[in-house]
Protein backbone atom coordinates (compact mmCIF):
# COMPACT_ATOMS: atom_id res chain seq x y z
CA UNK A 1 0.91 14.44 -15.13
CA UNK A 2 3.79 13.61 -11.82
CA UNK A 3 5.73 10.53 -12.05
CA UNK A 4 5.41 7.02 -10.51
CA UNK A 5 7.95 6.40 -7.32
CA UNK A 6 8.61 3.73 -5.14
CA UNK A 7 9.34 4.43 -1.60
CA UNK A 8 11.84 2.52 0.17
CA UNK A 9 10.32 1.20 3.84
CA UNK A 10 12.42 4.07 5.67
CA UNK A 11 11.38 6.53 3.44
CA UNK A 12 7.56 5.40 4.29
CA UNK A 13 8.24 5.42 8.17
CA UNK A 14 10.23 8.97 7.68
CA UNK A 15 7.44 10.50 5.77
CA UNK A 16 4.53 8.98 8.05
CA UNK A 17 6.24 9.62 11.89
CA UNK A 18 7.42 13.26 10.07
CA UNK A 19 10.91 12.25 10.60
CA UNK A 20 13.45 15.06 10.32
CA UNK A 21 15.42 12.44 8.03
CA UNK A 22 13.30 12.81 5.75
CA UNK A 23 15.01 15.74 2.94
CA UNK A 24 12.56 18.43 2.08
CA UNK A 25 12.94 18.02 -2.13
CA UNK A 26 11.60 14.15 -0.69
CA UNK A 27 8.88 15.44 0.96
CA UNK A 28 7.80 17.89 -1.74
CA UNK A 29 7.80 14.87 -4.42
CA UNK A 30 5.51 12.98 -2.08
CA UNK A 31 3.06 15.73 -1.41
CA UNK A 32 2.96 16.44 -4.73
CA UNK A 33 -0.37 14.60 -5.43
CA UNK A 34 0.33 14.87 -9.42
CA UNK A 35 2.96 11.88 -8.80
CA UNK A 36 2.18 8.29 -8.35
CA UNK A 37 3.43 6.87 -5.03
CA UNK A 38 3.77 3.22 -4.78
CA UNK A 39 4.40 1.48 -1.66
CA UNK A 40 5.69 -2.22 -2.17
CA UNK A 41 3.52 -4.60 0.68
CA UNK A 42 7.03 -6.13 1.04
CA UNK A 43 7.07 -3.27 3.37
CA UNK A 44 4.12 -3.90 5.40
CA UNK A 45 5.81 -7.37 6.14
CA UNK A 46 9.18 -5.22 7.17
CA UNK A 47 7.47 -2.91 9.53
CA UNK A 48 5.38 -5.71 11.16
CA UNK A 49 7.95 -7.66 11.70
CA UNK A 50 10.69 -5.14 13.07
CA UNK A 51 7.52 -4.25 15.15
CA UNK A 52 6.70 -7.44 16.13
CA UNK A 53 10.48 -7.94 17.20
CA UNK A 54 11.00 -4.28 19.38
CA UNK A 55 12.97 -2.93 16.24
CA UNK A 56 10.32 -0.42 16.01
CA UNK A 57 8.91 0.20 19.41
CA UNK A 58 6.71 3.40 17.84
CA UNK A 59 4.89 1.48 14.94
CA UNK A 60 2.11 0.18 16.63
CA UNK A 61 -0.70 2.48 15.09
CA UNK A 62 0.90 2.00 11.73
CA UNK A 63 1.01 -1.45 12.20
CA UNK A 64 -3.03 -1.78 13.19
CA UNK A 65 -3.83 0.86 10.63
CA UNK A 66 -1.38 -0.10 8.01
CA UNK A 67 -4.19 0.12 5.05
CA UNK A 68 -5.56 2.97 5.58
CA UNK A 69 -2.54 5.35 6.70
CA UNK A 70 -1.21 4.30 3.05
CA UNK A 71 -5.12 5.17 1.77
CA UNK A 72 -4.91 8.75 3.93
CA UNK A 73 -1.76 9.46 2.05
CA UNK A 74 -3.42 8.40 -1.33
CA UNK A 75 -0.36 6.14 -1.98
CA UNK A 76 -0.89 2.77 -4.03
CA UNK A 77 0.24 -0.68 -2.61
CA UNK A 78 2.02 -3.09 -5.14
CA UNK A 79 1.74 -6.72 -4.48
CA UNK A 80 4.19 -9.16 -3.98
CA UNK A 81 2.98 -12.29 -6.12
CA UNK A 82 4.72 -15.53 -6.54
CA UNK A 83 6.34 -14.32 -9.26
CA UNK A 84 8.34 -11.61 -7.57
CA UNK A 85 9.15 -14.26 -4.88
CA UNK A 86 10.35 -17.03 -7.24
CA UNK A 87 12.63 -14.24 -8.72
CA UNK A 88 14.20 -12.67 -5.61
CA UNK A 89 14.37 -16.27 -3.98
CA UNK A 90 16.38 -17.10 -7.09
CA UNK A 91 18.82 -14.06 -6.35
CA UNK A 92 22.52 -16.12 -6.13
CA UNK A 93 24.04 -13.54 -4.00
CA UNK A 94 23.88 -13.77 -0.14
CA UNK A 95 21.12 -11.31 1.15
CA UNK A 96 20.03 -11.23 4.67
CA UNK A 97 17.18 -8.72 4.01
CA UNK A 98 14.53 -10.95 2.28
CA UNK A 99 12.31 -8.01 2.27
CA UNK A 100 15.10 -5.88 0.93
CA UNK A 101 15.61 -8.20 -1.63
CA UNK A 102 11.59 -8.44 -3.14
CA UNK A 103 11.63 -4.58 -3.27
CA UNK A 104 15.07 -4.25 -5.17
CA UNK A 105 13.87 -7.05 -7.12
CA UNK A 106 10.49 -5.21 -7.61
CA UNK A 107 12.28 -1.92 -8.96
CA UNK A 108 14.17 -3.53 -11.38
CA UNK A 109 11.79 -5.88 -12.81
């Protein structure tokens, strides 16, 4: 039995465009289809959005095919509910990354 991990939304784009960034122990974790990898949707909001904005120029496929590049890989979306937004909206410190903020928030909950 692997272990459960939650990719960070660069660590998704790294491992899906086979960015060189990416560090090989990484890429052996995720390809190791004994572990759990969870993908937070808070991503799928980041991605869109830096796409939507010509932050990421080369997302375009990911963007249209979002669900089932994550299905392909045989990772596992988490939601974000109310719950998680209440509680990262709540956050007192100043954080310009809202999505950075529900997947911290996500991790440590």
């Amino acid at each position: 039995m692997g272990i459960s991990y939650l990719l960070d939304t660069h660590v998704l784009l790294w491992w899906v465009f086979n960015d060189p960034l990416l560090k090989d122990d990484c890429r052996q974790i995720i390809s190791d289809r004994t572990n759990t990898i969870l993908v937070s949707s808070a991503s799928a909001w980041e991605i869109s959005t830096k796409y939507r904005i010509g932050k990421l120029p080369t997302a375009q496929q990911l963007v249209q095919k979002y669900s089932y590049v994550l299905y392909q890989a045989g990772f596992i979306e988490l939601p974000v509910t109310s719950a998680h937004a209440l509680r990262a909206g709540s956050i007192p410190i100043a954080h310009r990354d809202r999505c950075g903020r529900l997947k911290r928030k996500k991790t440590s909950a």
